[in-house]
Protein backbone atom coordinates (compact mmCIF):
# COMPACT_ATOMS: atom_id res chain seq x y z
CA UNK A 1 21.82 69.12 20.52
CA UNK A 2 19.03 71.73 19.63
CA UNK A 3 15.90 70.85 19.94
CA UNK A 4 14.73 71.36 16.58
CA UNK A 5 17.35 68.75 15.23
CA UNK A 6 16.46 66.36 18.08
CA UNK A 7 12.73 66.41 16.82
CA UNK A 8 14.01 66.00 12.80
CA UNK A 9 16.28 62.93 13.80
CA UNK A 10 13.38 61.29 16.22
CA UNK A 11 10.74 61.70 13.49
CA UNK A 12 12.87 59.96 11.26
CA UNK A 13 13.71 57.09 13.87
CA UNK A 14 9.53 56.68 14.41
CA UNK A 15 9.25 55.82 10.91
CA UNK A 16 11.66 52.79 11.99
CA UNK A 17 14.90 54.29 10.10
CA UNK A 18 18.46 55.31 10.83
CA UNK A 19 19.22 59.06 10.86
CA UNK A 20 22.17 61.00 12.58
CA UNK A 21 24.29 64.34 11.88
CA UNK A 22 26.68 64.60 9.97
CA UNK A 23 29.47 66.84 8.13
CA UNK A 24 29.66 70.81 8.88
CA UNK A 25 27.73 70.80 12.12
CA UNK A 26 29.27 68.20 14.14
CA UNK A 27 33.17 68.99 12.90
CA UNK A 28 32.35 72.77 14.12
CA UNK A 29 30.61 71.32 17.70
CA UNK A 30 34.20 69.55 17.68
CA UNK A 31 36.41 72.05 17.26
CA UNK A 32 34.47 75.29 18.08
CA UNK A 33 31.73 74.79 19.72
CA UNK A 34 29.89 76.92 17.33
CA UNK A 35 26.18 76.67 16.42
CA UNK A 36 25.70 75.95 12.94
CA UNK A 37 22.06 75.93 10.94
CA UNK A 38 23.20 74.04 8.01
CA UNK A 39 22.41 70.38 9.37
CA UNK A 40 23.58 67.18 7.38
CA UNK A 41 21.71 64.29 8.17
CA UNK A 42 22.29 60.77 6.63
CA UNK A 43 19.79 58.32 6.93
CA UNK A 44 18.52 54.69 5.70
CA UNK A 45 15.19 56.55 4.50
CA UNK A 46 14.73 56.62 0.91
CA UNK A 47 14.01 59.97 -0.62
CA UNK A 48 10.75 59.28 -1.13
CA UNK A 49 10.11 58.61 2.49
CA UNK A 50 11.67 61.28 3.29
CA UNK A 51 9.48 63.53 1.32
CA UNK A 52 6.64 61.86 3.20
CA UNK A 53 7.26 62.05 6.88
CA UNK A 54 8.05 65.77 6.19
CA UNK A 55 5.10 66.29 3.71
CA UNK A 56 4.29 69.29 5.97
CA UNK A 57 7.03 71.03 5.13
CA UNK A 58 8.11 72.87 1.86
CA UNK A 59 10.49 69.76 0.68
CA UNK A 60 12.95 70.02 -2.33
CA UNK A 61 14.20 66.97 -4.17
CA UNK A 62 17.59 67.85 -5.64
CA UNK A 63 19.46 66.03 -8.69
CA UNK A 64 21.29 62.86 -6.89
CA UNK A 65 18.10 62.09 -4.06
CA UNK A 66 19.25 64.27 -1.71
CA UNK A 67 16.09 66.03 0.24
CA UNK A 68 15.70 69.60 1.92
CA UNK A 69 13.83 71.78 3.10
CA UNK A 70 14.00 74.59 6.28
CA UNK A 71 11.95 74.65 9.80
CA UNK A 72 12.64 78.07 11.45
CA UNK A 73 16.57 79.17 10.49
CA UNK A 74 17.55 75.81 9.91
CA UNK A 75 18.29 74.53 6.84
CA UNK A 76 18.35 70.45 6.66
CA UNK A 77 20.08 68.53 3.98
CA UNK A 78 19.16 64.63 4.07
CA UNK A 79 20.40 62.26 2.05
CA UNK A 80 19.65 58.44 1.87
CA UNK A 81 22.99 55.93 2.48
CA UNK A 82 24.82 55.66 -0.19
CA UNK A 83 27.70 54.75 -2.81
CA UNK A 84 29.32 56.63 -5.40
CA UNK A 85 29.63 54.77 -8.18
CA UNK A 86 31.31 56.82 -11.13
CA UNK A 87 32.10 60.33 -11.43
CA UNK A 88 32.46 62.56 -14.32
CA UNK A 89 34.87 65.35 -15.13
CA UNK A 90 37.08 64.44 -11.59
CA UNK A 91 33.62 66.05 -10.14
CA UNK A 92 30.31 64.98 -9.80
CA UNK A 93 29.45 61.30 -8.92
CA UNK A 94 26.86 60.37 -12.16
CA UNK A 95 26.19 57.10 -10.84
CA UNK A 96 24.84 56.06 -7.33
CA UNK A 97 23.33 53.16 -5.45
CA UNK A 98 21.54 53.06 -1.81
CA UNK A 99 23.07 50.84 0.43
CA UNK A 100 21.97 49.90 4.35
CA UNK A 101 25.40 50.63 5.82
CA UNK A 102 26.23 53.73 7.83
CA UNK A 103 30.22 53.50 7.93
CA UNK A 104 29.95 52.22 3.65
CA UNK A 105 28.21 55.93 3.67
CA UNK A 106 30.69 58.01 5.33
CA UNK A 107 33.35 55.90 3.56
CA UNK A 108 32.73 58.12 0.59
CA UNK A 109 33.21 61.34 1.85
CA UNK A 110 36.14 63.33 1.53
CA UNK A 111 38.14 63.68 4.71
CA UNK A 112 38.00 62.44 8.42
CA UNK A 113 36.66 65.58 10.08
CA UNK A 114 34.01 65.18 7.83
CA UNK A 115 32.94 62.01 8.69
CA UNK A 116 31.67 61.90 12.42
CA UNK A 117 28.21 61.55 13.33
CA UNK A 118 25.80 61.81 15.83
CA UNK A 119 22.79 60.59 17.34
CA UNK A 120 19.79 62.13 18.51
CA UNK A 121 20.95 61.37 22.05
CA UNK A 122 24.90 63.28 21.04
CA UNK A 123 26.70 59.82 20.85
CA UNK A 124 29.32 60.23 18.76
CA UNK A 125 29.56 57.76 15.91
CA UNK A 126 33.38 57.77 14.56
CA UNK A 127 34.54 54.85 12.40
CA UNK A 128 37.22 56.55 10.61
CA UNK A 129 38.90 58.88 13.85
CA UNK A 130 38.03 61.98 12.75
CA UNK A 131 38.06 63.47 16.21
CA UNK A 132 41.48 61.87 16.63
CA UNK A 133 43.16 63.92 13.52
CA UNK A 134 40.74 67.23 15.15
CA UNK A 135 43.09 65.99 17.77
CA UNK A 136 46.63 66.04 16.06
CA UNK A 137 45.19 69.35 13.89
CA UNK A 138 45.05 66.89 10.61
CA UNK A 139 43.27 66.73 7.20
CA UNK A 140 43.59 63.38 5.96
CA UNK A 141 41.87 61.78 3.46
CA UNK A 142 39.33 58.88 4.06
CA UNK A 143 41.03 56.14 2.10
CA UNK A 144 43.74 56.74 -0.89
CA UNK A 145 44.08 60.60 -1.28
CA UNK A 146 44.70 60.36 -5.03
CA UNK A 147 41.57 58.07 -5.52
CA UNK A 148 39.96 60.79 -3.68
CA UNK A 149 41.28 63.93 -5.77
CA UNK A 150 40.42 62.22 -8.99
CA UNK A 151 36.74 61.04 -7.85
CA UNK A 152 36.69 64.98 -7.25
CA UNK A 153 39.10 67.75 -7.74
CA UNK A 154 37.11 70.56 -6.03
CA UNK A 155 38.59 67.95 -2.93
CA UNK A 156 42.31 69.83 -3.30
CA UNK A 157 40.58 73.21 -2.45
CA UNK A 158 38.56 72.28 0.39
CA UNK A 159 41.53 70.67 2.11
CA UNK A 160 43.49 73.83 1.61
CA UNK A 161 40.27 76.00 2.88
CA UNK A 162 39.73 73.00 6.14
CA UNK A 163 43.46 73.26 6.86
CA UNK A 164 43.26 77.40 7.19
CA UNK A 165 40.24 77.95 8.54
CA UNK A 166 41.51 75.62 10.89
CA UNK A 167 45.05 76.43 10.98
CA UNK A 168 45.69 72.41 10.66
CA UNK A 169 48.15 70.33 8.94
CA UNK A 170 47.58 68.39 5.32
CA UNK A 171 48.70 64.47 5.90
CA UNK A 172 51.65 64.17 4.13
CA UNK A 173 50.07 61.37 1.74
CA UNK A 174 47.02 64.20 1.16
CA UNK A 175 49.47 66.71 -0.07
CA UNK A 176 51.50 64.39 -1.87
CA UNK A 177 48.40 63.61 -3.63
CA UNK A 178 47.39 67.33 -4.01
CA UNK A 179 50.62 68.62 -5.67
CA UNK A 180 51.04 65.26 -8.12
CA UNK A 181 46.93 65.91 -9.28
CA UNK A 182 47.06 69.68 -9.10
CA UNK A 183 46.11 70.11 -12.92
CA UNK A 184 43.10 68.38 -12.58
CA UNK A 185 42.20 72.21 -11.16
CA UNK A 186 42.13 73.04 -14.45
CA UNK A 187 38.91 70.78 -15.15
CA UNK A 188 37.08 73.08 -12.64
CA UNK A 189 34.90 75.73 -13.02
CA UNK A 190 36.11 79.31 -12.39
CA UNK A 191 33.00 79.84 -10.02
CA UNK A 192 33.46 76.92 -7.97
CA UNK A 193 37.12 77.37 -7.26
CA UNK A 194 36.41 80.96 -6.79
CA UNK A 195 33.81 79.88 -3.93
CA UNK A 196 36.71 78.19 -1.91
CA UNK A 197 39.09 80.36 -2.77
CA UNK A 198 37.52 82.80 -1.32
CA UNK A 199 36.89 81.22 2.17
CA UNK A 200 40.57 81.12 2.72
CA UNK A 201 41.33 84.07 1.42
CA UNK A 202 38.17 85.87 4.20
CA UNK A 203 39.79 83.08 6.59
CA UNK A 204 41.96 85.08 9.94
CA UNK A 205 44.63 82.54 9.06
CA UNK A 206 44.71 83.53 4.91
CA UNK A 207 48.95 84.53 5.34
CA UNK A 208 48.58 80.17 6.59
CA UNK A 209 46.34 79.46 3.68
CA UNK A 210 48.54 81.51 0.90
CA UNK A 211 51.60 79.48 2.20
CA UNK A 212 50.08 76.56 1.57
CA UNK A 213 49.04 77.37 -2.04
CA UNK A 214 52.37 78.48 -2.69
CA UNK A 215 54.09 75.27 -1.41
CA UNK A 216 51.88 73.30 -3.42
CA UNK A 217 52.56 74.63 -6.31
CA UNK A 218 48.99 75.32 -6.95
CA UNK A 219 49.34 79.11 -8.10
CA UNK A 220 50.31 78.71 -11.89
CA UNK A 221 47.27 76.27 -12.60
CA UNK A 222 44.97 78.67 -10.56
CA UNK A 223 46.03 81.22 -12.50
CA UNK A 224 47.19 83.73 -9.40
CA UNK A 225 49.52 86.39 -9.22
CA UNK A 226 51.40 88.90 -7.00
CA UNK A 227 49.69 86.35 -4.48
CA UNK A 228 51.18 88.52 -1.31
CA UNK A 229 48.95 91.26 -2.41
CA UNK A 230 45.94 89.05 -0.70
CA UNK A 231 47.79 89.86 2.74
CA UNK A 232 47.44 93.67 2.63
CA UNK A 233 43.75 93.87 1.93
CA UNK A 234 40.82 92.32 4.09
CA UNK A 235 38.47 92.54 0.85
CA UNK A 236 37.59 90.49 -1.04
CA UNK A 237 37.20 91.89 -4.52
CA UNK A 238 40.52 94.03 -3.22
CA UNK A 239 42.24 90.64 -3.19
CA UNK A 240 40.84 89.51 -6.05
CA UNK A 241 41.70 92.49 -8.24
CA UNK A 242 45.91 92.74 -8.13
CA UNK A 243 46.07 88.57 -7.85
CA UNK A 244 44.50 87.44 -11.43
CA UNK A 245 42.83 88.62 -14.67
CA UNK A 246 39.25 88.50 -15.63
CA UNK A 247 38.62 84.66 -15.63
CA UNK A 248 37.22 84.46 -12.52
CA UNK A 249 32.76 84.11 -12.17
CA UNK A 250 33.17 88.36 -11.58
CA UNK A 251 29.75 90.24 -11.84
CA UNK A 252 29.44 93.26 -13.85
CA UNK A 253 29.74 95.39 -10.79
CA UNK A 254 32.95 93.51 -9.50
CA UNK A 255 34.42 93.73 -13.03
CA UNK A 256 34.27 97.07 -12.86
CA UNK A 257 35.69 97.75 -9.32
CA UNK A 258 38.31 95.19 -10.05
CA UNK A 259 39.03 97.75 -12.93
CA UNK A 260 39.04 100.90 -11.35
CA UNK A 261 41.21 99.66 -8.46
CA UNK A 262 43.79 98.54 -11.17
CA UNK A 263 43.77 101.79 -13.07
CA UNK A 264 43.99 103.18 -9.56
CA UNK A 265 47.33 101.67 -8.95
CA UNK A 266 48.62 103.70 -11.11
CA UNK A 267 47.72 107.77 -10.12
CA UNK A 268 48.80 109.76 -7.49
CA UNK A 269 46.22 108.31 -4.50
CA UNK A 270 46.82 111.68 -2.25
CA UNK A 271 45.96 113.95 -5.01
CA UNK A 272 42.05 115.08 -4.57
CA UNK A 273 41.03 114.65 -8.43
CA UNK A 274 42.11 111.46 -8.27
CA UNK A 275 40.43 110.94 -5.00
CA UNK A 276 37.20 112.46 -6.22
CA UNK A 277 37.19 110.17 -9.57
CA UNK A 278 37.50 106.93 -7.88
CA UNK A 279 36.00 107.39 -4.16
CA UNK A 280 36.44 105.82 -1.23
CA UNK A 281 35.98 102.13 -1.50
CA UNK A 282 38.56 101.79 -4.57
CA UNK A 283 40.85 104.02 -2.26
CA UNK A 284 40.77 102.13 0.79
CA UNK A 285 41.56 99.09 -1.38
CA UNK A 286 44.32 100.69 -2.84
CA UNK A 287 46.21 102.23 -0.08
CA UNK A 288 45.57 98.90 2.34
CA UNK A 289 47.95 97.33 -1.04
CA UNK A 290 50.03 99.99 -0.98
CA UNK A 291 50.20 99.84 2.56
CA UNK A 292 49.88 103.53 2.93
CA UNK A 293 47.48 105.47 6.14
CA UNK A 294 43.99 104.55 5.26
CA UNK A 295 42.75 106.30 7.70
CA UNK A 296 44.49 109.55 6.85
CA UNK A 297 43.43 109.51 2.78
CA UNK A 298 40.08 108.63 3.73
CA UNK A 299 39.98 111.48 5.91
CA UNK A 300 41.27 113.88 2.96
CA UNK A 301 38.95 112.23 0.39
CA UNK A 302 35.78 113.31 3.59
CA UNK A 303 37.54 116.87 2.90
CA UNK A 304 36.41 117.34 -0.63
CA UNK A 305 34.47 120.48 -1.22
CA UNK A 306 32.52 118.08 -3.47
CA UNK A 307 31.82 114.52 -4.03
CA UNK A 308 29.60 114.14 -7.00
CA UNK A 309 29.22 117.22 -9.79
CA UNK A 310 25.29 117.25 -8.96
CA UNK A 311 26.76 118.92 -5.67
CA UNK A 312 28.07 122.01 -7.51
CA UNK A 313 26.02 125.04 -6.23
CA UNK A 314 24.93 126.42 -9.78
CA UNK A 315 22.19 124.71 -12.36
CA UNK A 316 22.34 124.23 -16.10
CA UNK A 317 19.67 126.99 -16.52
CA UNK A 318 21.44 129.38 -14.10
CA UNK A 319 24.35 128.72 -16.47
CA UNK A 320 22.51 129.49 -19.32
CA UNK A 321 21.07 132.56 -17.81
CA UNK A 322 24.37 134.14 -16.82
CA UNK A 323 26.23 133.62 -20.08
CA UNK A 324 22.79 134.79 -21.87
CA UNK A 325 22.57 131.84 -23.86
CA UNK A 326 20.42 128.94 -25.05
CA UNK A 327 21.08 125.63 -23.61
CA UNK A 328 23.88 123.68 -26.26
CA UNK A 329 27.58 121.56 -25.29
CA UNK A 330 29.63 124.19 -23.48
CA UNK A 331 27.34 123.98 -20.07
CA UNK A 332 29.18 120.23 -19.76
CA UNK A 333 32.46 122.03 -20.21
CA UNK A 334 31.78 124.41 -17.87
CA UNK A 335 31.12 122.32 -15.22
CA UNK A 336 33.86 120.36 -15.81
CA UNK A 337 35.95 123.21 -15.08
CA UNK A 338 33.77 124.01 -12.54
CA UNK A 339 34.29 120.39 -10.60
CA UNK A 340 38.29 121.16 -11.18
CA UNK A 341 38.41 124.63 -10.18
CA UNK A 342 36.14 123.43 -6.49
CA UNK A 343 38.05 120.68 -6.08
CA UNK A 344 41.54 122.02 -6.28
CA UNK A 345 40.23 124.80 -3.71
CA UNK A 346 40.61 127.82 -6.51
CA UNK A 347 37.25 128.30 -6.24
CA UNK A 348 34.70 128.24 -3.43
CA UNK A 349 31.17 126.10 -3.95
CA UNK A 350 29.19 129.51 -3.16
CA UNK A 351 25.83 130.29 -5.83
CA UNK A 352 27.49 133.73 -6.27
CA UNK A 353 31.00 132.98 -6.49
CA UNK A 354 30.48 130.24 -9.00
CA UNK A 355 28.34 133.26 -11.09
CA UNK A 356 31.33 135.56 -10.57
CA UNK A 357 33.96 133.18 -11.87
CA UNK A 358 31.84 132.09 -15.11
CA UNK A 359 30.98 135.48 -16.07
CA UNK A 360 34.73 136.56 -15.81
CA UNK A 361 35.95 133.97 -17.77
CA UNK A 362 33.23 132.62 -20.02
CA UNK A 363 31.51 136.11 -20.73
């Protein structure tokens, strides 16, 4: 255990509570080995004394007690032993209580891997044999898996998400569960699906992850389409933009890549105007889809005379000067005929030839 996490969990334990790792960390120690700096850490401390052993530190106090604040690039998450009581929406528990027992707390959590703890001293607390299903490659559900899905429906995603990233099994009572309370998906928000969504979808095992969506019927009542697409493309709004329509939490700038890589679809992705409208990133998207040479149209679109009109060799008043007129309209369609002309390789971007070729045909 690092150091830093030793010294949270000891100065808990001086103030005469309980306090051991949980969750994230301690799964990924498991099965990994990895280092995580987003530490659980369940304790018999109240909030409030939690807040004052670390009254040094800059301490949050979030909705349902839970305490946390950051030492170096760790971010600590405590939260007092506890019951959920009654949730609302099949999400969020609205009613809690404290309670003095360690295994009542992890009880209420979602799945076995999620449930293992440790000491400061790495003993391994595991009441409900989490590292038994890391074992047998298993997500299973800590108690009833339907009780579990309707406490909290976000629940069906993250087993699908566990079971990729981790390229484990669902216990067959879990994705009985999952398929007969799939509509309670519905009752979630866009973002928040979204958020898991996309961790299986950036996941190495996504093709894993998409089969399992599939065979849980789970794609109408996410609202996904031409699901395969997600297998060609290694980005993320690339995914997203051939698999669903706008529901999705999409910022303004995602909206309108997800639009251009649509429209996209549809033109001739070797031909340079095209290449020139869109650039590179839509195009990369789109042939990866199309399952064209990247590399090669990327290369042709580097080939362009000219990437952005501001690069043509000639200025408004140079224009102006040339033609003998007063600045009005007809510069814009000249250097849209310009752009054209460059691009399609009629016309070289040379100061002089540019002159030559407006004063020939716009004289």
């Amino acid at each position: 255990m690092e150091k830093i996490i030793y010294d949270v969990l000891k100065k808990i334990e001086n103030n005469s509570y309980e306090a051991y790792v949980v969750g994230g960390y301690v799964r990924e120690k498991i099965i990994n080995n990895n280092l995580s700096f987003d530490i659980d850490i369940t304790t018999s401390a109240k909030p409030k004394d939690i807040i004052s052993i670390f009254s040094d530190y800059d301490v949050e106090l979030y909705e349902y007690g839970n305490v946390s604040f950051t030492i170096d690039n760790y971010k600590f998450d405590i939260t007092t032993f506890r019951k959920d009581m009654k949730y609302s929406n099949n999400r969020k528990p609205i009613k809690i209580i404290y309670i003095d027992s360690l295994e009542e707390d992890l009880k209420r959590r979602d799945f076995t891997i999620n449930s293992i703890c440790i000491d400061k001293d790495d003993n391994i607390i595991d009441y409900y044999d989490g590292k038994k299903d890391i074992k047998k490659k298993i997500i299973r559900s800590i108690g009833d898996p339907y009780e579990k899905l309707e406490e909290d429906a976000l629940r069906i995603l993250r087993a699908i998400r566990f079971a990729t990233i981790y390229k484990f099994k669902l216990e067959e009572n879990l994705k009985n569960a999952i398929i007969k309370n799939k509509d309670l998906l519905k009752e979630l928000s866009y973002e928040r699906k979204k958020e898991e969504l996309n961790k299986i979808f950036s996941s190495k095992h996504k093709k894993y992850g998409i089969k399992l969506l599939k065979q849980l019927d789970l794609l109408k009542v996410l609202e996904l389409k031409n699901i395969d697409n997600a297998l060609y493309n290694n980005d993320i709004i690339g995914i997203w933009a051939t698999i669903t329509d706008i529901n999705y939490a999409f910022t303004k700038r995602e909206k309108e890549l997800i639009d251009k890589i649509n429209n996209l679809l549809n033109e001739n992705i070797n031909d340079p105007l095209v290449q020139y409208k869109y650039g590179p990133y839509p195009i990369s998207i789109v042939s990866n889809i199309k399952r064209l040479n990247t590399k090669k149209i990327i290369a042709n679109y580097e080939k362009l005379p000219i990437k952005d009109k501001n690069e043509i060799k000639i200025t408004a008043s140079e224009i102006c000067d040339v033609l003998h007129k007063k600045p009005d309209s007809f510069i814009k369609d000249i250097m849209s005929v310009l752009e054209k002309e460059i691009l399609l390789g009629h016309l070289e971007n040379d100061n002089d030839r540019i002159k030559e070729y407006i004063t020939k045909n716009f004289k």
